[in-house]
PDB file of N, CA and C in Angstrom:
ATOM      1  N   UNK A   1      -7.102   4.293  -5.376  1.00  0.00           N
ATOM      2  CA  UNK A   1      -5.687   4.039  -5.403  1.00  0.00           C
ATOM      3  C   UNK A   1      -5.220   4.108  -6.855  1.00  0.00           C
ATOM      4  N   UNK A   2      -4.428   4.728  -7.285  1.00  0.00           N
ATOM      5  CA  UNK A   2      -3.847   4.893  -8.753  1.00  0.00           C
ATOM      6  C   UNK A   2      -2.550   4.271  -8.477  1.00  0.00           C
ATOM      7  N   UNK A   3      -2.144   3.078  -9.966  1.00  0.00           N
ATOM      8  CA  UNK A   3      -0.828   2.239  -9.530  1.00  0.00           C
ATOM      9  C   UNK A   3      -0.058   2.732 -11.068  1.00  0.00           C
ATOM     10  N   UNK A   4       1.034   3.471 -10.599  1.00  0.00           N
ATOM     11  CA  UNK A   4       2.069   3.863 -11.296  1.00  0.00           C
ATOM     12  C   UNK A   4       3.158   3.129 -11.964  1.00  0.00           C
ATOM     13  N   UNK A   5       3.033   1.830 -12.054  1.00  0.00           N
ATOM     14  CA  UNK A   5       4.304   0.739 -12.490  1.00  0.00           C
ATOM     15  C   UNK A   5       4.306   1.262 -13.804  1.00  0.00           C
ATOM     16  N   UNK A   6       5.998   1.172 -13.852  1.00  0.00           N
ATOM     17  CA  UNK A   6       6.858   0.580 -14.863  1.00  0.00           C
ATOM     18  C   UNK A   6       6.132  -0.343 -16.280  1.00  0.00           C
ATOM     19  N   UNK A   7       5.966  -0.409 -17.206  1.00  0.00           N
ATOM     20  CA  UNK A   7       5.703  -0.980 -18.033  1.00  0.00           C
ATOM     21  C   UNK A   7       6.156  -2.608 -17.891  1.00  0.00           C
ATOM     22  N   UNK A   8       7.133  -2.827 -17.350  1.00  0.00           N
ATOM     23  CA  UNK A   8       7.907  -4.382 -17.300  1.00  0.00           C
ATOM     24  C   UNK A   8       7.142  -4.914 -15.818  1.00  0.00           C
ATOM     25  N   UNK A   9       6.753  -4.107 -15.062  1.00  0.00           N
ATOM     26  CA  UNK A   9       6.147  -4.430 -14.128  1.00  0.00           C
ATOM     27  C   UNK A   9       4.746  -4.571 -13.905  1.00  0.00           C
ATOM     28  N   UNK A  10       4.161  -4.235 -15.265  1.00  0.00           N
ATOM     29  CA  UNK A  10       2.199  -4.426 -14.940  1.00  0.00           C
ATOM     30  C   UNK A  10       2.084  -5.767 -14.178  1.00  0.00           C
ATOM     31  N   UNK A  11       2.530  -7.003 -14.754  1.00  0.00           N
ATOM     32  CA  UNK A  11       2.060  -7.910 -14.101  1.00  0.00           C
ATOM     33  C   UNK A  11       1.835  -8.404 -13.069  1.00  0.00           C
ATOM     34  N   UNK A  12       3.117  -7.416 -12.164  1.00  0.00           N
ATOM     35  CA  UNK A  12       3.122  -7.459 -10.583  1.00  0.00           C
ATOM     36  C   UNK A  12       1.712  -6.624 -10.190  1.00  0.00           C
ATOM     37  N   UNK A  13       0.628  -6.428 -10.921  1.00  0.00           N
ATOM     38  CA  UNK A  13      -0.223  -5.381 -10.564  1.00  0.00           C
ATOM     39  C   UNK A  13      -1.246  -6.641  -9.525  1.00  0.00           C
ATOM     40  N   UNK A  14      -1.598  -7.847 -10.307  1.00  0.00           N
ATOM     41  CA  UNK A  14      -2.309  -8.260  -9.306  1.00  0.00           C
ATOM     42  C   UNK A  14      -2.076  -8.554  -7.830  1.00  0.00           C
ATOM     43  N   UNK A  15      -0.876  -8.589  -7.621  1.00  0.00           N
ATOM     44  CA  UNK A  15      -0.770  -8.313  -5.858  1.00  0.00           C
ATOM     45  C   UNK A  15      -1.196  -7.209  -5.656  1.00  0.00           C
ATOM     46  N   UNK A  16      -0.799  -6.355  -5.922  1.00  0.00           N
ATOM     47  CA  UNK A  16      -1.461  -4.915  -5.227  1.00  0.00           C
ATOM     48  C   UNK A  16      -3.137  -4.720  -5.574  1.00  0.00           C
ATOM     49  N   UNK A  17      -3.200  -5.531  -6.471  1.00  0.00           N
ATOM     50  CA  UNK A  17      -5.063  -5.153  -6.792  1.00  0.00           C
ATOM     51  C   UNK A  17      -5.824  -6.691  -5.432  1.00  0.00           C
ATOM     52  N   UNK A  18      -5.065  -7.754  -5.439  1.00  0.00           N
ATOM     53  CA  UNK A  18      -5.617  -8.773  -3.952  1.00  0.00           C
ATOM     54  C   UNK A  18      -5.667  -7.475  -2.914  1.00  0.00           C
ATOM     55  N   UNK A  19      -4.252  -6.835  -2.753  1.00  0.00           N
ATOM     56  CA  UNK A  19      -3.706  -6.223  -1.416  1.00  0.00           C
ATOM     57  C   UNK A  19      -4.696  -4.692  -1.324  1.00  0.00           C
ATOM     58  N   UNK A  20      -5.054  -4.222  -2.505  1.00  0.00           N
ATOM     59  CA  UNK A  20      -6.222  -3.202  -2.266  1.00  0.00           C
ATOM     60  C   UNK A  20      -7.915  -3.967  -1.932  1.00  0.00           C
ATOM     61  N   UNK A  21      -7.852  -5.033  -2.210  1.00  0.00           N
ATOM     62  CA  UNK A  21      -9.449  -5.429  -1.865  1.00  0.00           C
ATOM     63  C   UNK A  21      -9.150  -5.725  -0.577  1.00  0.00           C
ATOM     64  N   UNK A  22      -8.301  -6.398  -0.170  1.00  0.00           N
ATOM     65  CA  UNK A  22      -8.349  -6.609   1.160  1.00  0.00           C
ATOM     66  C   UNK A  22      -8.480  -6.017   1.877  1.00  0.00           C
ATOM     67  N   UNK A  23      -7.495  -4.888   1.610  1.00  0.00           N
ATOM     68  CA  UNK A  23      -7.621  -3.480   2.092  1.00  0.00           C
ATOM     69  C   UNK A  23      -8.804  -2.416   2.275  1.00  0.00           C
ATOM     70  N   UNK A  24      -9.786  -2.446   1.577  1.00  0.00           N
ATOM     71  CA  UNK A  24     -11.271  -2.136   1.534  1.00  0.00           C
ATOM     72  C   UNK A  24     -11.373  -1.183   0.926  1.00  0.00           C
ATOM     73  N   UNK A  25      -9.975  -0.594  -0.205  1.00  0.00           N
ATOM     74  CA  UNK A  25      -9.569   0.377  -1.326  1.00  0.00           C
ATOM     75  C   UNK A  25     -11.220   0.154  -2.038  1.00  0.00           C
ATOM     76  N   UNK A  26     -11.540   1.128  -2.164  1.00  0.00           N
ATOM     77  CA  UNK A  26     -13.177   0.917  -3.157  1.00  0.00           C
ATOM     78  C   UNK A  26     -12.506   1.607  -4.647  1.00  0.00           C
ATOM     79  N   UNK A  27     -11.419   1.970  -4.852  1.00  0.00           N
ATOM     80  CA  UNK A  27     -11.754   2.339  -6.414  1.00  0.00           C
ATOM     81  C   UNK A  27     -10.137   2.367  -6.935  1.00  0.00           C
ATOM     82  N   UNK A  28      -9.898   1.487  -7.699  1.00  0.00           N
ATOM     83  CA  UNK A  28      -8.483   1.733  -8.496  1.00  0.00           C
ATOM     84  C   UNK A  28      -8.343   2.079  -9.485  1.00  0.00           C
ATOM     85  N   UNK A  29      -6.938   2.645 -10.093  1.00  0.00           N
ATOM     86  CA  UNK A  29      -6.576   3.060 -11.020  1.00  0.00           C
ATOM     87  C   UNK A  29      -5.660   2.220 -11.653  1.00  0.00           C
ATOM     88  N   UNK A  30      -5.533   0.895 -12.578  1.00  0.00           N
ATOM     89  CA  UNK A  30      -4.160   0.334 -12.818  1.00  0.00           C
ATOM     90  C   UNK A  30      -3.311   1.524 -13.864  1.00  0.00           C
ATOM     91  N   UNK A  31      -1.980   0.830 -13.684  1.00  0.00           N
ATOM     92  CA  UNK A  31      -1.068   1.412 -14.178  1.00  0.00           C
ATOM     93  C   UNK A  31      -1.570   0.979 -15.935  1.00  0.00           C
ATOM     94  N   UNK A  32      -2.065   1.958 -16.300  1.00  0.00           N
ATOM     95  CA  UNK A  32      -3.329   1.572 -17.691  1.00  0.00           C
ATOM     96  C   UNK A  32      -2.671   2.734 -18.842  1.00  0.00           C
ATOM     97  N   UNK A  33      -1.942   3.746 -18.162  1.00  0.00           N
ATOM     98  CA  UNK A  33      -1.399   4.696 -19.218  1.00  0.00           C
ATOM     99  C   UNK A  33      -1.194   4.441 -20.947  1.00  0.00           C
ATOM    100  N   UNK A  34      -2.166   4.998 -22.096  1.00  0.00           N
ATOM    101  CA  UNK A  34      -1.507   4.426 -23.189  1.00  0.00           C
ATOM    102  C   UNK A  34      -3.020   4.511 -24.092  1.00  0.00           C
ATOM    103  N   UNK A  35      -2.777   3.579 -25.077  1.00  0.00           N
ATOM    104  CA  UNK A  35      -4.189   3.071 -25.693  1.00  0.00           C
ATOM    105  C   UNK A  35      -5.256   2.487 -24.806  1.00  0.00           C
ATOM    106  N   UNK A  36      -6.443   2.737 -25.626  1.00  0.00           N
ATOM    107  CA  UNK A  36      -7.633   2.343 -25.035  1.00  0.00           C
ATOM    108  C   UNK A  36      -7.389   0.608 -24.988  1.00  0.00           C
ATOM    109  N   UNK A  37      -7.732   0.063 -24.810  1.00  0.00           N
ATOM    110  CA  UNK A  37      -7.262  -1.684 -24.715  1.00  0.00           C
ATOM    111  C   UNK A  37      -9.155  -2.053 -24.378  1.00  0.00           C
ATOM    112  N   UNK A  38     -10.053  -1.815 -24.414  1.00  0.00           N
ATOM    113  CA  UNK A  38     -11.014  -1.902 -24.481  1.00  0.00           C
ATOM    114  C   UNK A  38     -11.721  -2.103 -25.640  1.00  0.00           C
ATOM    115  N   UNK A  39     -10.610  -1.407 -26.628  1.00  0.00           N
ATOM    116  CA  UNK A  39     -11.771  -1.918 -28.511  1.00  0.00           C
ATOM    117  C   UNK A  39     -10.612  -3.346 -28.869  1.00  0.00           C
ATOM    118  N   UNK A  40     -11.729  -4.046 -29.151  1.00  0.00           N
ATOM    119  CA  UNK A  40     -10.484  -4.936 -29.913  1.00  0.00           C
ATOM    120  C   UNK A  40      -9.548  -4.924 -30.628  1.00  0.00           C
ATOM    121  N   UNK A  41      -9.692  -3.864 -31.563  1.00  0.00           N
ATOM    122  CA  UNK A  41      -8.329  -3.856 -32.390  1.00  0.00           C
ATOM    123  C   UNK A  41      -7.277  -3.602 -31.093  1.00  0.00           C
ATOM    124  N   UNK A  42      -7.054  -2.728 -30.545  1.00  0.00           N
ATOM    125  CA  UNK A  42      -6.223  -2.092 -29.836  1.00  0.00           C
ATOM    126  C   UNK A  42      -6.272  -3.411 -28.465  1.00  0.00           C
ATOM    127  N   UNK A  43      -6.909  -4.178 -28.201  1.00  0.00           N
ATOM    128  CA  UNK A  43      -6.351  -4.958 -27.123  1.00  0.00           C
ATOM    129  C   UNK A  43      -5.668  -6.404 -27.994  1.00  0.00           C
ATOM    130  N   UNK A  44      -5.688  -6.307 -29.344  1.00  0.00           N
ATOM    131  CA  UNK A  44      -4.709  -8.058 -29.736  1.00  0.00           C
ATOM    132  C   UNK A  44      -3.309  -7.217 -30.566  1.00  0.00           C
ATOM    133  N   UNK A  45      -3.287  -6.211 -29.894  1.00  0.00           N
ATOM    134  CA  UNK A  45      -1.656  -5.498 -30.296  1.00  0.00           C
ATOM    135  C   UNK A  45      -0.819  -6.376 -29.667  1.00  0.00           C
ATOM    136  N   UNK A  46       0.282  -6.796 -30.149  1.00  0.00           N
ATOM    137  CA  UNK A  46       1.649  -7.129 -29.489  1.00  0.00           C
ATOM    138  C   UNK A  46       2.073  -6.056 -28.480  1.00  0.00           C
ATOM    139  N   UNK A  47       2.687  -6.516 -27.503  1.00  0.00           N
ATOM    140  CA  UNK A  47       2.873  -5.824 -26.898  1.00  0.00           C
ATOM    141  C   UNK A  47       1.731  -5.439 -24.902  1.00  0.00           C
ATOM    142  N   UNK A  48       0.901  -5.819 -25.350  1.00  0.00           N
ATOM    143  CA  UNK A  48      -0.210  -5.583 -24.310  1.00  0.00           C
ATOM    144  C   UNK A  48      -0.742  -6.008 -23.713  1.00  0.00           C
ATOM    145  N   UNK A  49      -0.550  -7.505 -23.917  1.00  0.00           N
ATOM    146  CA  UNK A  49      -1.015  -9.122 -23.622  1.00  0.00           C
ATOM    147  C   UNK A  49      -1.058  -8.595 -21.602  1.00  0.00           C
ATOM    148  N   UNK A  50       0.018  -8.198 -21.031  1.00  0.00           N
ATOM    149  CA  UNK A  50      -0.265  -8.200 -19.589  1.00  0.00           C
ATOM    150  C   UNK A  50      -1.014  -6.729 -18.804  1.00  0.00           C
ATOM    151  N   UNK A  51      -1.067  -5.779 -19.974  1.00  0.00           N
ATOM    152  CA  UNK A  51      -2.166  -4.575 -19.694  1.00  0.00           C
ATOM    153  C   UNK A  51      -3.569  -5.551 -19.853  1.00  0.00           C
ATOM    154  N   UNK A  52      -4.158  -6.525 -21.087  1.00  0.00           N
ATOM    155  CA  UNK A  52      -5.311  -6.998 -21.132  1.00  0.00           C
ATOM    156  C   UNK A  52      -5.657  -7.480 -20.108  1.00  0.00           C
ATOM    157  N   UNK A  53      -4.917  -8.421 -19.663  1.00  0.00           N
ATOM    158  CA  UNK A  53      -4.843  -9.428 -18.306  1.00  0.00           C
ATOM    159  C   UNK A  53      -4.819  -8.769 -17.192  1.00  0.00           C
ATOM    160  N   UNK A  54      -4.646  -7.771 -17.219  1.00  0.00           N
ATOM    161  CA  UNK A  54      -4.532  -6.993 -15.532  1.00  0.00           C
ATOM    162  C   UNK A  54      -5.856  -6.506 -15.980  1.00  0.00           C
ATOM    163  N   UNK A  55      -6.558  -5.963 -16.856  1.00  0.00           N
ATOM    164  CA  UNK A  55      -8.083  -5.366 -17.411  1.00  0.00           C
ATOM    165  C   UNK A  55      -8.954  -6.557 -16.851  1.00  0.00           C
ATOM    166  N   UNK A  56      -8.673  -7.354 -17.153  1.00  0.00           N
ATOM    167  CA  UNK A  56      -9.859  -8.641 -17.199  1.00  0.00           C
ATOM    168  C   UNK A  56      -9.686  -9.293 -15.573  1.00  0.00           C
ATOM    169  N   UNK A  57      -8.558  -9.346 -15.149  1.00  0.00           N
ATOM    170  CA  UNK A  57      -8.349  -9.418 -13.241  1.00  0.00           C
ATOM    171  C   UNK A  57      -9.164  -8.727 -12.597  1.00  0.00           C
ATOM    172  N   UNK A  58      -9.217  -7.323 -13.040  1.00  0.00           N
ATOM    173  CA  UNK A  58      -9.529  -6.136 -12.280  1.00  0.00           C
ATOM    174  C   UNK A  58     -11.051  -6.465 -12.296  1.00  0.00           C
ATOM    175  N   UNK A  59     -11.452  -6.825 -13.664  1.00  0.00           N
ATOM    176  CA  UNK A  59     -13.363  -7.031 -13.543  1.00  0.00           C
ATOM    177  C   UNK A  59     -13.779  -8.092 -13.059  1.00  0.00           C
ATOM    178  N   UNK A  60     -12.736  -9.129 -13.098  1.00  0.00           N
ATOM    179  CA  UNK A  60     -13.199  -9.729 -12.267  1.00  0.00           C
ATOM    180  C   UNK A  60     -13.433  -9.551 -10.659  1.00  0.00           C
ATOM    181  N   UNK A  61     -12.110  -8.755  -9.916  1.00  0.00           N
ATOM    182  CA  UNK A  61     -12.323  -8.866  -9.012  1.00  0.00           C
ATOM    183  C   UNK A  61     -13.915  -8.078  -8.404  1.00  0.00           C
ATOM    184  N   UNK A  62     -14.003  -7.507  -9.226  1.00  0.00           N
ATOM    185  CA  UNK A  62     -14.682  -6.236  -9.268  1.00  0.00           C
ATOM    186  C   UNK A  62     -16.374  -6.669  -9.034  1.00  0.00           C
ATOM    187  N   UNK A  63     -16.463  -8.181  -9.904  1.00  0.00           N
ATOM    188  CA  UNK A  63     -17.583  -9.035 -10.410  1.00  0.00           C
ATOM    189  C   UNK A  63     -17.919  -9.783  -9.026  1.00  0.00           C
ATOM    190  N   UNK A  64     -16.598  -9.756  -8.087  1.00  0.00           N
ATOM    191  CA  UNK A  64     -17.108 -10.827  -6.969  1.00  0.00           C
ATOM    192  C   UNK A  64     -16.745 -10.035  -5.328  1.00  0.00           C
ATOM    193  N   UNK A  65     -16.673  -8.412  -5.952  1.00  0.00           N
ATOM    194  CA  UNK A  65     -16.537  -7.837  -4.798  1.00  0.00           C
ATOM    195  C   UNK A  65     -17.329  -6.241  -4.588  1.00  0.00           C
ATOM    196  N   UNK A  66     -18.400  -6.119  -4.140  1.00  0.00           N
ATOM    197  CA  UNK A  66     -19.007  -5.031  -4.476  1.00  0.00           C
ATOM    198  C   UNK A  66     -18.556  -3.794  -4.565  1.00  0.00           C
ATOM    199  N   UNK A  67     -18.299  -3.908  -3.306  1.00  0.00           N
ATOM    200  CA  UNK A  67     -17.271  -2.381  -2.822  1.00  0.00           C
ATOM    201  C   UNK A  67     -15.904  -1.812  -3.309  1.00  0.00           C
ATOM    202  N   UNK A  68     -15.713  -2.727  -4.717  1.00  0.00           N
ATOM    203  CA  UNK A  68     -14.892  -2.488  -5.209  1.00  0.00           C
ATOM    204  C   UNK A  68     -14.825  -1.730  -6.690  1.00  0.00           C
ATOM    205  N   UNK A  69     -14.258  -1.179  -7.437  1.00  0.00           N
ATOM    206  CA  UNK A  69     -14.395  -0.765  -8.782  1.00  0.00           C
ATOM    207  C   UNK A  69     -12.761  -0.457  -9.630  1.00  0.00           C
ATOM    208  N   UNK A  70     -13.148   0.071 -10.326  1.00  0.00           N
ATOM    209  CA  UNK A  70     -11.993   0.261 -11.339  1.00  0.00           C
ATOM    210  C   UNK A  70     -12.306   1.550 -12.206  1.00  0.00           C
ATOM    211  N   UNK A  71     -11.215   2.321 -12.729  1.00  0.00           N
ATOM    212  CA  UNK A  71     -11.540   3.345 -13.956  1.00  0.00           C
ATOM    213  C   UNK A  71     -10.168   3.261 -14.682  1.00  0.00           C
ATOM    214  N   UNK A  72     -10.288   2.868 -15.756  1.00  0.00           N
ATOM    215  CA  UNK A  72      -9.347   2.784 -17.026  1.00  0.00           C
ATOM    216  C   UNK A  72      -8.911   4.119 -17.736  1.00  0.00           C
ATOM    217  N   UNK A  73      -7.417   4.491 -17.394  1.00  0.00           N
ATOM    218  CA  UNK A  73      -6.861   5.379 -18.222  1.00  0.00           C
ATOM    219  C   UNK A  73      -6.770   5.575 -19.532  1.00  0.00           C
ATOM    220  N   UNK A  74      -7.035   5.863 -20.542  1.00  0.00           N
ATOM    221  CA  UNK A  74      -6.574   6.197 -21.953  1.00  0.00           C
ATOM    222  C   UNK A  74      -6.089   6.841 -22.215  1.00  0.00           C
ATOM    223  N   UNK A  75      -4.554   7.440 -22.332  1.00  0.00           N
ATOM    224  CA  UNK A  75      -4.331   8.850 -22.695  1.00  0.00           C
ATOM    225  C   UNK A  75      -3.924   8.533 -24.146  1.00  0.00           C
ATOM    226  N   UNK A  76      -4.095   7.577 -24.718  1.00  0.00           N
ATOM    227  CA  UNK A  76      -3.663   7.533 -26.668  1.00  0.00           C
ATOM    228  C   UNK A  76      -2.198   7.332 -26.172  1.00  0.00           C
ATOM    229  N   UNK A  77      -1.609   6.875 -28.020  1.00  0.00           N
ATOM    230  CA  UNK A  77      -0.433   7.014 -28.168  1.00  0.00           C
ATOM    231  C   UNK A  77       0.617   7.260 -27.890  1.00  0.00           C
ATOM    232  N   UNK A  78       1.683   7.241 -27.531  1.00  0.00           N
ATOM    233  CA  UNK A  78       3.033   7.814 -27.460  1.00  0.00           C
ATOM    234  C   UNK A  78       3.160   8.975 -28.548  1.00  0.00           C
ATOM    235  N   UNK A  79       3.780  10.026 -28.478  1.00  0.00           N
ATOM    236  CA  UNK A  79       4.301  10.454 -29.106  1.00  0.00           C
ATOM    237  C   UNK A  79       5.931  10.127 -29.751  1.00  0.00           C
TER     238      UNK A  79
END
């Protein structure tokens, strides 16, 4: 499942990431478009605090549900 939100809307991501496990979705995509948020410099940017938090949801759910996974977008920068 790949989730397309709005930037003002990441945070609404964890309903749809409950509503895909339930669902028996085995592999998501969050709405992750942007910097890598995986090196530290780039995840204590202003600005990203609810991309980190939807990162760290996702492994978790991920940690207590087998059949489940995740793959993180990076496409860099804005131009």
């Amino acid at each position: 499942m790949i989730c397309a939100l709005a930037p003002a809307a990441v945070p609404k991501q964890r309903t749809i990431i409950d509503a895909a496990v339930l669902a028996g979705i085995s592999r998501f995509l969050p709405s992750e478009f942007g910097l890598d948020l995986t090196t530290s410099f780039n995840s204590i940017q202003r600005g990203y605090e609810a991309k980190v938090a939807i990162e760290d949801y996702i492994q978790q759910k991920c940690a207590a549900n087998d059949d489940f996974s995740y793959t993180f977008v990076a496409t860099g920068p804005p131009l």
